[in-house]
PDB file of N, CA and C in Angstrom:
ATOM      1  N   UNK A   1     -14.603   8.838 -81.291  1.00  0.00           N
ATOM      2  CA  UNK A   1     -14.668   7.612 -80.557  1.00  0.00           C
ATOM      3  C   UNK A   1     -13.421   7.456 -79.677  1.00  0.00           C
ATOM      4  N   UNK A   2     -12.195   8.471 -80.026  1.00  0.00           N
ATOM      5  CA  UNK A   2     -11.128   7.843 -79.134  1.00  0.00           C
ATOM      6  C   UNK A   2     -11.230   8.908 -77.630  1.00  0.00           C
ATOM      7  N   UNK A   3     -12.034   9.855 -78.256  1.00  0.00           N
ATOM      8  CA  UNK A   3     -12.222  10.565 -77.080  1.00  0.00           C
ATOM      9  C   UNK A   3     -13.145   9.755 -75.746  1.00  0.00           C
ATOM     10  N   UNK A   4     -14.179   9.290 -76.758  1.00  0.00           N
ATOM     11  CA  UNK A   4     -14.832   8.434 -75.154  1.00  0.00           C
ATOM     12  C   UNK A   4     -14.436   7.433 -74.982  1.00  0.00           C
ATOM     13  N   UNK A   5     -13.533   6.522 -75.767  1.00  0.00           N
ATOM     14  CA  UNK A   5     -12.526   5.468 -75.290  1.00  0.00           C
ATOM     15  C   UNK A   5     -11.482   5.728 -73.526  1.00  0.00           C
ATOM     16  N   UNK A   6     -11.122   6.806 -74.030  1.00  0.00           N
ATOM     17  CA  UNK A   6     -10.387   7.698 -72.848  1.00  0.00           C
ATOM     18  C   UNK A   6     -10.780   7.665 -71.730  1.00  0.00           C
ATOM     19  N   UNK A   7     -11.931   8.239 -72.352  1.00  0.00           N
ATOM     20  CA  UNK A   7     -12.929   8.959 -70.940  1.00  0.00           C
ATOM     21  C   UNK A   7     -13.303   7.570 -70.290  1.00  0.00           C
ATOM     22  N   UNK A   8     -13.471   6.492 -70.745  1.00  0.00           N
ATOM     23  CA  UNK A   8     -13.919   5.297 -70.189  1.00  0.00           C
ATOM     24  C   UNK A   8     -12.683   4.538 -69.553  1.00  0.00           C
ATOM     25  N   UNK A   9     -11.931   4.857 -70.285  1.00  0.00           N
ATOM     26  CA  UNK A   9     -10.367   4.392 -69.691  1.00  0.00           C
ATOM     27  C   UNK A   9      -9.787   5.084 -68.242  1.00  0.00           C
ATOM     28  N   UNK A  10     -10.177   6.500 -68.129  1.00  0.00           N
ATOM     29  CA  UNK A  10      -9.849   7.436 -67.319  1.00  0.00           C
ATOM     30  C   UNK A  10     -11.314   6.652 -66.087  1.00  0.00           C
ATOM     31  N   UNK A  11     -12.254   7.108 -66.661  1.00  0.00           N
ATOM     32  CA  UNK A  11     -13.217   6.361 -65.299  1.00  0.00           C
ATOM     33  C   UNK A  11     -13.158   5.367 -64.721  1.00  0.00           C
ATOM     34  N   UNK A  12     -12.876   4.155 -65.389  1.00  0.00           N
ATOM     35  CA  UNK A  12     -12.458   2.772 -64.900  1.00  0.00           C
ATOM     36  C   UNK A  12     -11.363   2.411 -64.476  1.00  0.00           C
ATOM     37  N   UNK A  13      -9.973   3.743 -64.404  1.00  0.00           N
ATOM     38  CA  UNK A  13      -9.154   3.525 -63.349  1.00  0.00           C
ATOM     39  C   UNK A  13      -9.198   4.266 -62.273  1.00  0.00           C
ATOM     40  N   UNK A  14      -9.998   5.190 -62.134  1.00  0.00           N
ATOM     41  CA  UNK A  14     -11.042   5.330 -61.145  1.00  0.00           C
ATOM     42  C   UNK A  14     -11.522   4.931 -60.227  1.00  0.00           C
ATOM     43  N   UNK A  15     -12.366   4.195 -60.838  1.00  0.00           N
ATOM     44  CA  UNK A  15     -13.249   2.988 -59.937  1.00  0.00           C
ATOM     45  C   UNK A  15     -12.384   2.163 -59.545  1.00  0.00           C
ATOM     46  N   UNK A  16     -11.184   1.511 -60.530  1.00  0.00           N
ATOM     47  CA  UNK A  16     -10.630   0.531 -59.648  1.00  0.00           C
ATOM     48  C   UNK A  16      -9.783   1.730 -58.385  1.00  0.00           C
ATOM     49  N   UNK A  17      -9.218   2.508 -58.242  1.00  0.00           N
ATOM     50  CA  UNK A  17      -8.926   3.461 -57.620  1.00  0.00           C
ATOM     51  C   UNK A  17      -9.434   2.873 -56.420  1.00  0.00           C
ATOM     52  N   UNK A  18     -10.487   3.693 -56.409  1.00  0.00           N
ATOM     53  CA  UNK A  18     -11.804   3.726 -55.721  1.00  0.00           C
ATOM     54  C   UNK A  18     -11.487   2.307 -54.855  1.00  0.00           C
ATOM     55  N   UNK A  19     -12.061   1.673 -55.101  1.00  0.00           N
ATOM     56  CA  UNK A  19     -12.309   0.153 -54.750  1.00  0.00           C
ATOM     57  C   UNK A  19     -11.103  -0.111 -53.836  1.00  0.00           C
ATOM     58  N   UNK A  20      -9.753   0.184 -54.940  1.00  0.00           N
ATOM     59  CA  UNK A  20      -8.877  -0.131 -54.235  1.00  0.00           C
ATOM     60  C   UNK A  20      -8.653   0.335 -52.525  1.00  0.00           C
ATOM     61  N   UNK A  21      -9.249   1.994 -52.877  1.00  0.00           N
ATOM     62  CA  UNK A  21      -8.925   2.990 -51.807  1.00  0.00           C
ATOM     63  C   UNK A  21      -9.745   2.132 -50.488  1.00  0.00           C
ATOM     64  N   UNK A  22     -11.180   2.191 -50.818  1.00  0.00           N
ATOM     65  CA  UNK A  22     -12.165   1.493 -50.216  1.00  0.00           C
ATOM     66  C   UNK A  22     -11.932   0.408 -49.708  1.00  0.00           C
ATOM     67  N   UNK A  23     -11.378   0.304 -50.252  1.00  0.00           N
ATOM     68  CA  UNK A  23     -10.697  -1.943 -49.451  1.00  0.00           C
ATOM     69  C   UNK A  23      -9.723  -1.378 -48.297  1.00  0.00           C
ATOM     70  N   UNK A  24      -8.850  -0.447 -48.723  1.00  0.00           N
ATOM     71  CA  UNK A  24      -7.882  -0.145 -47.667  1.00  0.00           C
ATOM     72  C   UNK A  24      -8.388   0.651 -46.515  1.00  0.00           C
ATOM     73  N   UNK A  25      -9.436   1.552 -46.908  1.00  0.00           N
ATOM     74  CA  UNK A  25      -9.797   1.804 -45.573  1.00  0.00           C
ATOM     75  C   UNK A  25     -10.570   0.934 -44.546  1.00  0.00           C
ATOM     76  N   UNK A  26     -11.333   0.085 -45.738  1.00  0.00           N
ATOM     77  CA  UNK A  26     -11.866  -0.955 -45.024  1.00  0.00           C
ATOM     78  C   UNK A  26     -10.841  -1.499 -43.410  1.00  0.00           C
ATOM     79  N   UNK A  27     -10.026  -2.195 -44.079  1.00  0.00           N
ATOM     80  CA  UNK A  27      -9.005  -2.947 -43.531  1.00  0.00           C
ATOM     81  C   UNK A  27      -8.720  -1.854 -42.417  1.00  0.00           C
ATOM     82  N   UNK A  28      -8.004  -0.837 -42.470  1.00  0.00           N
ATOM     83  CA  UNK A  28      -7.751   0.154 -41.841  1.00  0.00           C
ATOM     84  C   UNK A  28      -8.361   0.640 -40.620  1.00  0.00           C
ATOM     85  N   UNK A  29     -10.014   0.094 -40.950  1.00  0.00           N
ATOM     86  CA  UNK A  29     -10.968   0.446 -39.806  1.00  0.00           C
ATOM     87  C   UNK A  29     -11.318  -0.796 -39.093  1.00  0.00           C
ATOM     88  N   UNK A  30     -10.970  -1.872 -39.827  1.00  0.00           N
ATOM     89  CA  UNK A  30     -10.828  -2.709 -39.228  1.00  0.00           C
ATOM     90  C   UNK A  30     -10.133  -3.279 -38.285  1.00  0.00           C
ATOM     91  N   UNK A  31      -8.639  -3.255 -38.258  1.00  0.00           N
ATOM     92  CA  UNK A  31      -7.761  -3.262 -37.519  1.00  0.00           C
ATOM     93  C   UNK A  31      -7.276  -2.176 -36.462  1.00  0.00           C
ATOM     94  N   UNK A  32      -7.840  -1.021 -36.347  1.00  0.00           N
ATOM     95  CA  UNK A  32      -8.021  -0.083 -35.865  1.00  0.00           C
ATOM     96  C   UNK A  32      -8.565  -0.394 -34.822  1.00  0.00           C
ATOM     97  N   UNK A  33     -10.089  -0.939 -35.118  1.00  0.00           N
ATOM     98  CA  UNK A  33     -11.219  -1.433 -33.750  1.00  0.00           C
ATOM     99  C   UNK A  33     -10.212  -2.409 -33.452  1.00  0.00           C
ATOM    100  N   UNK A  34      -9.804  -3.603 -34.050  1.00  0.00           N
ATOM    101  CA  UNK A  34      -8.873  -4.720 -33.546  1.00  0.00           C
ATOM    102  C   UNK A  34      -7.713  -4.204 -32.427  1.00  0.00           C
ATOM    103  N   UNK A  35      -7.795  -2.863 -32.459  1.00  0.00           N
ATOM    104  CA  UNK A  35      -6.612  -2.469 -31.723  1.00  0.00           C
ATOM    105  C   UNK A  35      -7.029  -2.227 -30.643  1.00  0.00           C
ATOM    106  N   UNK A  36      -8.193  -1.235 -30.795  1.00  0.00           N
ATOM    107  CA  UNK A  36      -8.761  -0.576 -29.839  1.00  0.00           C
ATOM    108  C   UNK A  36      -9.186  -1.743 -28.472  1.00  0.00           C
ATOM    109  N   UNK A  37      -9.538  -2.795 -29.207  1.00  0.00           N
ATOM    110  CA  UNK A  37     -10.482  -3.754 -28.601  1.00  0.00           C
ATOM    111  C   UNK A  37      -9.133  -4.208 -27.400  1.00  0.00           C
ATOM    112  N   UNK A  38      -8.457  -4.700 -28.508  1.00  0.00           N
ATOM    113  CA  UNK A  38      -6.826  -5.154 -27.587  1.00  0.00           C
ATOM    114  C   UNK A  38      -6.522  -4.163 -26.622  1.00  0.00           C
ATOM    115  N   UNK A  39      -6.414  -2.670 -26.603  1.00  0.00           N
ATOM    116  CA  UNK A  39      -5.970  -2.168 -25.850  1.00  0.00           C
ATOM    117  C   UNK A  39      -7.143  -2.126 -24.774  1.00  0.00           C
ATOM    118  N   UNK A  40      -7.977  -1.940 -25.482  1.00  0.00           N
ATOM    119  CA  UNK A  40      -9.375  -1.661 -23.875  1.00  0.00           C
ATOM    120  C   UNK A  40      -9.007  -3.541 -23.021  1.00  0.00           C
ATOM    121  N   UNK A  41      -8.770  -4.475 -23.690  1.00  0.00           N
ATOM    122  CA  UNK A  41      -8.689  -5.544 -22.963  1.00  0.00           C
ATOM    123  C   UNK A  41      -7.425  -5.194 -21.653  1.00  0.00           C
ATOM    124  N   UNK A  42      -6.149  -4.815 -22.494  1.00  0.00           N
ATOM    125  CA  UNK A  42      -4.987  -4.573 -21.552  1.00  0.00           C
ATOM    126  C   UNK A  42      -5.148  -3.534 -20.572  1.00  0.00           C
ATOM    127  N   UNK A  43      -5.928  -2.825 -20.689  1.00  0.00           N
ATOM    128  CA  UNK A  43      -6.075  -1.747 -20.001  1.00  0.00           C
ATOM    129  C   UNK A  43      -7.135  -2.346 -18.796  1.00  0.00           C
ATOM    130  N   UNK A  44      -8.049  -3.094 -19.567  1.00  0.00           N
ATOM    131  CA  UNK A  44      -8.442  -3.638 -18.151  1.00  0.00           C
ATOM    132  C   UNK A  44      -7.983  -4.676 -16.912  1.00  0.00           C
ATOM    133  N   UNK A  45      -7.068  -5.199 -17.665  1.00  0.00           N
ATOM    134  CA  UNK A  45      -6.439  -6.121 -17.219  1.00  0.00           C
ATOM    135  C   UNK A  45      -5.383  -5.478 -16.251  1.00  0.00           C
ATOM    136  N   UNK A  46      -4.760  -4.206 -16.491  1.00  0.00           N
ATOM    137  CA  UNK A  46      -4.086  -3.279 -15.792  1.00  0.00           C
ATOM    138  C   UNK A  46      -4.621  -3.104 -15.201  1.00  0.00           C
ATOM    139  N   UNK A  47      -6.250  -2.670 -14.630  1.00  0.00           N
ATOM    140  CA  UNK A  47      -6.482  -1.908 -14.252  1.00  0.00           C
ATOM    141  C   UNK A  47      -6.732  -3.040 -12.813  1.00  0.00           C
ATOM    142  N   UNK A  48      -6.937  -4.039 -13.072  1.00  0.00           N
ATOM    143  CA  UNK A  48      -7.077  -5.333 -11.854  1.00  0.00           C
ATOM    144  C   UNK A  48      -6.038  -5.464 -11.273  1.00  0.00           C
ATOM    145  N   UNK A  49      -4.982  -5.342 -12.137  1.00  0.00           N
ATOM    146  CA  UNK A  49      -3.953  -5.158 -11.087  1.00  0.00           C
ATOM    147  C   UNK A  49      -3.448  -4.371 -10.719  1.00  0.00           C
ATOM    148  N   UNK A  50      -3.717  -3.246 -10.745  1.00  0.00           N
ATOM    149  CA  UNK A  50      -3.992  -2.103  -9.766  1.00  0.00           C
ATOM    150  C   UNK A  50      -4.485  -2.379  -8.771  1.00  0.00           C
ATOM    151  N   UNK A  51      -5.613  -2.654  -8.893  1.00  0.00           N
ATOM    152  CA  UNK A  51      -6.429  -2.748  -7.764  1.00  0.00           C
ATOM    153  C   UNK A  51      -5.952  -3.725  -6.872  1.00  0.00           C
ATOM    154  N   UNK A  52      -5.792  -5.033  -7.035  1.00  0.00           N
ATOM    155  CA  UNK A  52      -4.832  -6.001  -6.312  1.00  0.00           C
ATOM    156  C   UNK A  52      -3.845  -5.058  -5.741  1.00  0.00           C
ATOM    157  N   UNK A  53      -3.225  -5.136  -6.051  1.00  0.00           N
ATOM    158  CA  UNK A  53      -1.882  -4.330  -5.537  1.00  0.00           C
ATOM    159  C   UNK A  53      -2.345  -3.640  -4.423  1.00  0.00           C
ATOM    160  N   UNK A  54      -3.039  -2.466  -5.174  1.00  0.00           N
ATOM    161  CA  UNK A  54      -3.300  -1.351  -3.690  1.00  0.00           C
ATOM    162  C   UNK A  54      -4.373  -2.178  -2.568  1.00  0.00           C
ATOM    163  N   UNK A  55      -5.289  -3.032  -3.036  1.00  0.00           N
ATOM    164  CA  UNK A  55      -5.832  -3.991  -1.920  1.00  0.00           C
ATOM    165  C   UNK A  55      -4.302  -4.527  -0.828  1.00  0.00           C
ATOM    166  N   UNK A  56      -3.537  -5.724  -1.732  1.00  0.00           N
ATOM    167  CA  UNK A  56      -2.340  -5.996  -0.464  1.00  0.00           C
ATOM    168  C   UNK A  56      -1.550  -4.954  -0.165  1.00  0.00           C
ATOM    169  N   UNK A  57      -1.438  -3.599  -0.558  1.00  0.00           N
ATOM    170  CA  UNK A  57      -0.841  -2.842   0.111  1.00  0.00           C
ATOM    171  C   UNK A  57      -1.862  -2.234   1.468  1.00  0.00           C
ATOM    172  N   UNK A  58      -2.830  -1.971   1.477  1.00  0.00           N
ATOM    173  CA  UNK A  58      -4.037  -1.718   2.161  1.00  0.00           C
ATOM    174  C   UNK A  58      -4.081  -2.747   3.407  1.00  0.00           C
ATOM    175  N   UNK A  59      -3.696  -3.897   3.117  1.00  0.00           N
ATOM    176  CA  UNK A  59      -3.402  -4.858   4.128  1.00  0.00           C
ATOM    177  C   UNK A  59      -2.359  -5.133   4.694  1.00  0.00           C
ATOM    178  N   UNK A  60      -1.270  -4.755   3.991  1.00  0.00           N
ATOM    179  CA  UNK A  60       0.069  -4.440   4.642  1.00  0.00           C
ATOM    180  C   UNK A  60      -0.127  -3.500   5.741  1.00  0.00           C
ATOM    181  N   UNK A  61      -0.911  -2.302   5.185  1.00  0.00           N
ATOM    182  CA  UNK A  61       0.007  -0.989   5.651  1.00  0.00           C
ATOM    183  C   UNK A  61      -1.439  -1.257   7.159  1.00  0.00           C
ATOM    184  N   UNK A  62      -2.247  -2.098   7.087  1.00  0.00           N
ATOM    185  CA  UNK A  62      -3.308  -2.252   8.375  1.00  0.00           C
ATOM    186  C   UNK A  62      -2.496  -3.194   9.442  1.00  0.00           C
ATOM    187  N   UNK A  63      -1.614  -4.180   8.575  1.00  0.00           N
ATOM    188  CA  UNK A  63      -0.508  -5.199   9.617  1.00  0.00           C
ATOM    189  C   UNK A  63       0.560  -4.450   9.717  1.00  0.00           C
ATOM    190  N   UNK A  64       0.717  -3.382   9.712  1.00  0.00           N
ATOM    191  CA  UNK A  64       1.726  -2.643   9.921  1.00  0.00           C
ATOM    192  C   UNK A  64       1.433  -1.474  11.113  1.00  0.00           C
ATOM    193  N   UNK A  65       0.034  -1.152  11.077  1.00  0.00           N
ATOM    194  CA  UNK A  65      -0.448  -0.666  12.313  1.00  0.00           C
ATOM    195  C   UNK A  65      -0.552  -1.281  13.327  1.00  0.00           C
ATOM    196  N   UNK A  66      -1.432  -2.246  12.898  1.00  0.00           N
ATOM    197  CA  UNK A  66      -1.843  -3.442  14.557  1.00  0.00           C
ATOM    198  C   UNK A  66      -0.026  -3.294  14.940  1.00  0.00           C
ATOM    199  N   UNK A  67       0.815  -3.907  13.973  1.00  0.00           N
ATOM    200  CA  UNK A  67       2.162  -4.449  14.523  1.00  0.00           C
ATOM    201  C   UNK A  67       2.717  -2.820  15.370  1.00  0.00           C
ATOM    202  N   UNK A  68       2.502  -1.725  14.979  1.00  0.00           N
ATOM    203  CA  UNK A  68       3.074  -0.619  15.575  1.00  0.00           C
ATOM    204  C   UNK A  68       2.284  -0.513  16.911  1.00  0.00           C
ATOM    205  N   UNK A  69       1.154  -0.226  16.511  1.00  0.00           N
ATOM    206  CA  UNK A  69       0.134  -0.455  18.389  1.00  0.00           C
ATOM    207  C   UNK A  69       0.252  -1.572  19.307  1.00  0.00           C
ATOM    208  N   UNK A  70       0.833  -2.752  18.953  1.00  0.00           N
ATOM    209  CA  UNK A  70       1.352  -3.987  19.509  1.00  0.00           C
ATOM    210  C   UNK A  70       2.385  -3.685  20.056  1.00  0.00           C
ATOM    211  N   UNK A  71       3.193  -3.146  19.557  1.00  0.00           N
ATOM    212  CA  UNK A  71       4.541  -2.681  19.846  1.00  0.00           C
ATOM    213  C   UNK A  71       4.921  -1.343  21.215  1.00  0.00           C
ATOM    214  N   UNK A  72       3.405  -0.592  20.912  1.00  0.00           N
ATOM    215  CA  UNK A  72       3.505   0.497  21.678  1.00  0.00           C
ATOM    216  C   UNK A  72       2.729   0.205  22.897  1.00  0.00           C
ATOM    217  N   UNK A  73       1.895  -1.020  22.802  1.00  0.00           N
ATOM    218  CA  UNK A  73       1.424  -1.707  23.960  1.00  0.00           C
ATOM    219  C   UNK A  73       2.626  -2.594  24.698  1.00  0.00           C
ATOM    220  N   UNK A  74       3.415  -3.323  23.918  1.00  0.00           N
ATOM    221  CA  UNK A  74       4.443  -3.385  24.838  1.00  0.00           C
ATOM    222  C   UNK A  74       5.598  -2.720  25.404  1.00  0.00           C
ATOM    223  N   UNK A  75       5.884  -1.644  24.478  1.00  0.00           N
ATOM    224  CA  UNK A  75       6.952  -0.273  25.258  1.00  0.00           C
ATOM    225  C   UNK A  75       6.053  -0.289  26.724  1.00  0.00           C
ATOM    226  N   UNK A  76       4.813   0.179  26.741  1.00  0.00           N
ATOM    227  CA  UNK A  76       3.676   0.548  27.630  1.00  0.00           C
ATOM    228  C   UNK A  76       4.092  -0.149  29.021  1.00  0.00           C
ATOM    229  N   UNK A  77       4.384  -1.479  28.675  1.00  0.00           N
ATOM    230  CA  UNK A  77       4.362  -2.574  29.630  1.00  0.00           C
ATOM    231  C   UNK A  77       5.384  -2.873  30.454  1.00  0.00           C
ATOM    232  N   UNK A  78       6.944  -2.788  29.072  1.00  0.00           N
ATOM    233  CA  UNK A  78       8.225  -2.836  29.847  1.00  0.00           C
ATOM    234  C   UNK A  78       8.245  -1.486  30.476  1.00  0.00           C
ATOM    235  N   UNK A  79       7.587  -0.209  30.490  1.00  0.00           N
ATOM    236  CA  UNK A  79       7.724   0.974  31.052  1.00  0.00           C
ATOM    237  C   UNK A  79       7.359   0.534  32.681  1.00  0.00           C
ATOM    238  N   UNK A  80       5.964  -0.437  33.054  1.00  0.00           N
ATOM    239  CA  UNK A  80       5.379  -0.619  33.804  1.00  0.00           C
ATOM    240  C   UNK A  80       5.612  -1.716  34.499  1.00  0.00           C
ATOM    241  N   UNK A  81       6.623  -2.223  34.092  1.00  0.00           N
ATOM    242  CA  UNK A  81       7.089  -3.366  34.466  1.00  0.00           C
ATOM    243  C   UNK A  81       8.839  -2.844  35.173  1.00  0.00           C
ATOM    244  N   UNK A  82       9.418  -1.637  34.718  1.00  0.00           N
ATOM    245  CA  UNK A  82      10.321  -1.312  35.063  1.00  0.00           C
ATOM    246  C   UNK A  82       9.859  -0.366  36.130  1.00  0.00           C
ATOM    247  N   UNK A  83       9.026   0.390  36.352  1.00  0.00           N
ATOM    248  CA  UNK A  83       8.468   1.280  37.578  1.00  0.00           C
ATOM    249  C   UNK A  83       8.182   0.145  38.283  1.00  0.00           C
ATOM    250  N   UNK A  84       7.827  -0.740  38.355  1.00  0.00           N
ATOM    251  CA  UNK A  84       7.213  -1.981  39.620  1.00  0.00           C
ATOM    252  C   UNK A  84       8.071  -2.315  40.167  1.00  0.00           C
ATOM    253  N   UNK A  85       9.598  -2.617  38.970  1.00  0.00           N
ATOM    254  CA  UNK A  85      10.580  -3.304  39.484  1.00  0.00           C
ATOM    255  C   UNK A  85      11.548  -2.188  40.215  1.00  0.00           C
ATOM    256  N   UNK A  86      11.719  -1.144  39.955  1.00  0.00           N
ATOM    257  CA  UNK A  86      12.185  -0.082  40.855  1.00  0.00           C
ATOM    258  C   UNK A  86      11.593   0.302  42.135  1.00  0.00           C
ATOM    259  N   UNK A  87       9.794  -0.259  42.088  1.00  0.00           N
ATOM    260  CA  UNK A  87       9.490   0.377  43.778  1.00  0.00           C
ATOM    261  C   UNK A  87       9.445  -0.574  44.638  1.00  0.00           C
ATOM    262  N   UNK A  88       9.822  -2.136  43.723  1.00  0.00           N
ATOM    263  CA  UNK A  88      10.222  -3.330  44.376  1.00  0.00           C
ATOM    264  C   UNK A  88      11.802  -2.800  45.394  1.00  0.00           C
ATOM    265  N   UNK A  89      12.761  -2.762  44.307  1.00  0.00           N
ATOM    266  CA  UNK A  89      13.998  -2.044  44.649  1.00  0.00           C
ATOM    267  C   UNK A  89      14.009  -1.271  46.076  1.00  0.00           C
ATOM    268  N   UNK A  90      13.259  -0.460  45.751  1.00  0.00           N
ATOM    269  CA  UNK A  90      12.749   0.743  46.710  1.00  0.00           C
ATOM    270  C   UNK A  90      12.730   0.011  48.249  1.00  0.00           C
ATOM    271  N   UNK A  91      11.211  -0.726  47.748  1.00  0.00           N
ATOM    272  CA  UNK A  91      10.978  -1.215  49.015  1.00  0.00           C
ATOM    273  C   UNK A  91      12.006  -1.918  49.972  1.00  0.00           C
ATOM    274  N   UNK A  92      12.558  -3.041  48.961  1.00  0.00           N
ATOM    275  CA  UNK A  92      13.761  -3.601  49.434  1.00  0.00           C
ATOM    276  C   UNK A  92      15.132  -2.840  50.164  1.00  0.00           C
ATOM    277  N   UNK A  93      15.424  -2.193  49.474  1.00  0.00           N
ATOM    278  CA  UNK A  93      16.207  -1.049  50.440  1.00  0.00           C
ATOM    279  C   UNK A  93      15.999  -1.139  51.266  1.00  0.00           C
ATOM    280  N   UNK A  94      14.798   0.102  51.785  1.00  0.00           N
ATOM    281  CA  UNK A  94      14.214   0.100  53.170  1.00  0.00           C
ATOM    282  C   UNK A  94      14.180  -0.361  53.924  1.00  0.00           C
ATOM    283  N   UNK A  95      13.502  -2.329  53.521  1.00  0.00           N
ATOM    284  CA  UNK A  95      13.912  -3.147  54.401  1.00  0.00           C
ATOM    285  C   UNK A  95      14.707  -3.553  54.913  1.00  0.00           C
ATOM    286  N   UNK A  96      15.753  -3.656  54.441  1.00  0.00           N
ATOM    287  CA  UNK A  96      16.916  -3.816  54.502  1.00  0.00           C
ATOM    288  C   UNK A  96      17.708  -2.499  55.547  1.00  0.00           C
ATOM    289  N   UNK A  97      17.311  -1.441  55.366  1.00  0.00           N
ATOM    290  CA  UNK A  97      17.671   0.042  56.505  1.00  0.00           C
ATOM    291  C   UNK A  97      17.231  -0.750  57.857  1.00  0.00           C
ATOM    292  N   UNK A  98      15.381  -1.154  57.094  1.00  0.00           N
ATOM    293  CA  UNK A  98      14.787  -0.997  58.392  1.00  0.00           C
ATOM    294  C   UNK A  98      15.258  -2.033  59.489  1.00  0.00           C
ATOM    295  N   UNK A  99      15.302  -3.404  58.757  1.00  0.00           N
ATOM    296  CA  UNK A  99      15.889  -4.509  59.731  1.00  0.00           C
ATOM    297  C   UNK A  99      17.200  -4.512  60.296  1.00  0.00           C
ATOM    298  N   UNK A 100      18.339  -3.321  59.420  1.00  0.00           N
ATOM    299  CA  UNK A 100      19.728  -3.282  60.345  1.00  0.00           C
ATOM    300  C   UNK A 100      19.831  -1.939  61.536  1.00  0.00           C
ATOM    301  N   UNK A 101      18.345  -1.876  61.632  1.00  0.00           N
ATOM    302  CA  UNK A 101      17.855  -0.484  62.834  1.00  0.00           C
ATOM    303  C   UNK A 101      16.761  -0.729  63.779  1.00  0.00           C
ATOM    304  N   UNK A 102      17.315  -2.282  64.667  1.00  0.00           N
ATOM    305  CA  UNK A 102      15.875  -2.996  65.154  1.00  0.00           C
ATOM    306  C   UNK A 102      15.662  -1.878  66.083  1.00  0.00           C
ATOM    307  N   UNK A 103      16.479  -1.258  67.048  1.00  0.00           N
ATOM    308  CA  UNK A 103      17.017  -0.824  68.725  1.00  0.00           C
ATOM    309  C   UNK A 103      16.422   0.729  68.673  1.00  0.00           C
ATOM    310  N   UNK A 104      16.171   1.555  66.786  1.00  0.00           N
ATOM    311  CA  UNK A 104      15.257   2.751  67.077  1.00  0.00           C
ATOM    312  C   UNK A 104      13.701   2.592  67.259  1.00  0.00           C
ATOM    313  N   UNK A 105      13.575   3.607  67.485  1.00  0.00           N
ATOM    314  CA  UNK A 105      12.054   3.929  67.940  1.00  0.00           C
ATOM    315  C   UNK A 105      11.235   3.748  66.932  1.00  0.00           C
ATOM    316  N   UNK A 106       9.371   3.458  66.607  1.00  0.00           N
ATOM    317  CA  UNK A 106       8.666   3.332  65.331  1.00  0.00           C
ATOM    318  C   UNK A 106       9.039   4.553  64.175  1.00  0.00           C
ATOM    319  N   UNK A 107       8.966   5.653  64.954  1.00  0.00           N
ATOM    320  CA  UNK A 107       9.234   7.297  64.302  1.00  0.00           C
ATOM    321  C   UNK A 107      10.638   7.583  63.449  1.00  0.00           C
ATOM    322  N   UNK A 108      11.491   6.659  64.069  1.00  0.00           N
ATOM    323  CA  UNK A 108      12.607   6.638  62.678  1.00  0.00           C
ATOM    324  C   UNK A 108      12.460   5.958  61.120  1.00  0.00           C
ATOM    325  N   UNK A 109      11.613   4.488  61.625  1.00  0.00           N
ATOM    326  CA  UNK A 109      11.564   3.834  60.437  1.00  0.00           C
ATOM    327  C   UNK A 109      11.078   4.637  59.353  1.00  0.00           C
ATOM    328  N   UNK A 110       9.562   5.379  60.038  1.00  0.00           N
ATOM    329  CA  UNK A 110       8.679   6.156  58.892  1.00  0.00           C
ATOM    330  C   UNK A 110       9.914   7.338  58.312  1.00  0.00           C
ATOM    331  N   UNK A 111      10.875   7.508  58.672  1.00  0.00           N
ATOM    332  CA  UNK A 111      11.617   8.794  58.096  1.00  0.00           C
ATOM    333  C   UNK A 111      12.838   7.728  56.748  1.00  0.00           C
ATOM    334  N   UNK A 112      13.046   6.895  57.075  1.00  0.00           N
ATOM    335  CA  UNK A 112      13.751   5.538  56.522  1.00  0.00           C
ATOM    336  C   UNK A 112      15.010   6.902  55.442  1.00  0.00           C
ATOM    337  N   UNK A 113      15.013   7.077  54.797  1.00  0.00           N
ATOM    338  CA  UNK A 113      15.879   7.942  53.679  1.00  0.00           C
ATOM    339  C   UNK A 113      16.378   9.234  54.578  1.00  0.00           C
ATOM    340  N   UNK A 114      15.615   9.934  54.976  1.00  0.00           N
ATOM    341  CA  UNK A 114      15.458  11.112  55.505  1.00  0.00           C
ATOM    342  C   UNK A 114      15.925  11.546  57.104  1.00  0.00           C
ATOM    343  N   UNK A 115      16.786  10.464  57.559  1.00  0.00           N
ATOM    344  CA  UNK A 115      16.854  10.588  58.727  1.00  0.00           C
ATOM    345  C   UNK A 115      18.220  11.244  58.873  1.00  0.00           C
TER     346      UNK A 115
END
């Protein structure tokens, strides 16, 4: 009898074993998904702002073009605005040759530089 006393003693710390083990993995798998869940949340939540981000960068870097082609439309302009104002120059000269040379002939004026 003390032998299956034992044996019943030996099985039933066992089972509580068992149980015990079983509860802990329980928990274990429980908090596990609890984690998982948390991280898939943060991760999505990262992942929006990602996307934000590279959206206003996407809009930066498009106001950053217009502003460069804006810019190269007006180089364009003071370029064209400084050739106008030089053949203004130009002209003025000339006139200025031409009106202190009333007493030559038409055929000098057209030579005006070159004479």
């Amino acid at each position: 009898m003390k032998e299956s006393y034992s044996d019943f003693s030996i099985i039933k710390s066992y089972l509580e074993l068992r149980k015990k083990y079983d509860a802990e993995i329980k928990a274990f798998k429980e908090n596990s998904r609890e984690t998982e869940e948390k991280t898939r949340q943060h991760i999505a939540l990262l992942e929006q702002e990602v996307a934000k981000r590279n959206d206003y960068i996407k809009a930066q870097d498009k106001k950053l073009q217009e502003m460069s082609q804006k810019m190269t439309e007006q180089e364009d302009q003071l370029r064209q605005l400084g050739l106008q104002l030089h053949k203004i120059k130009m002209q003025t000269v000339q006139q200025t040759v031409a009106a202190q040379q009333p007493d030559e002939p038409e055929q000098s004026r057209r030579r005006g530089f070159f004479k």
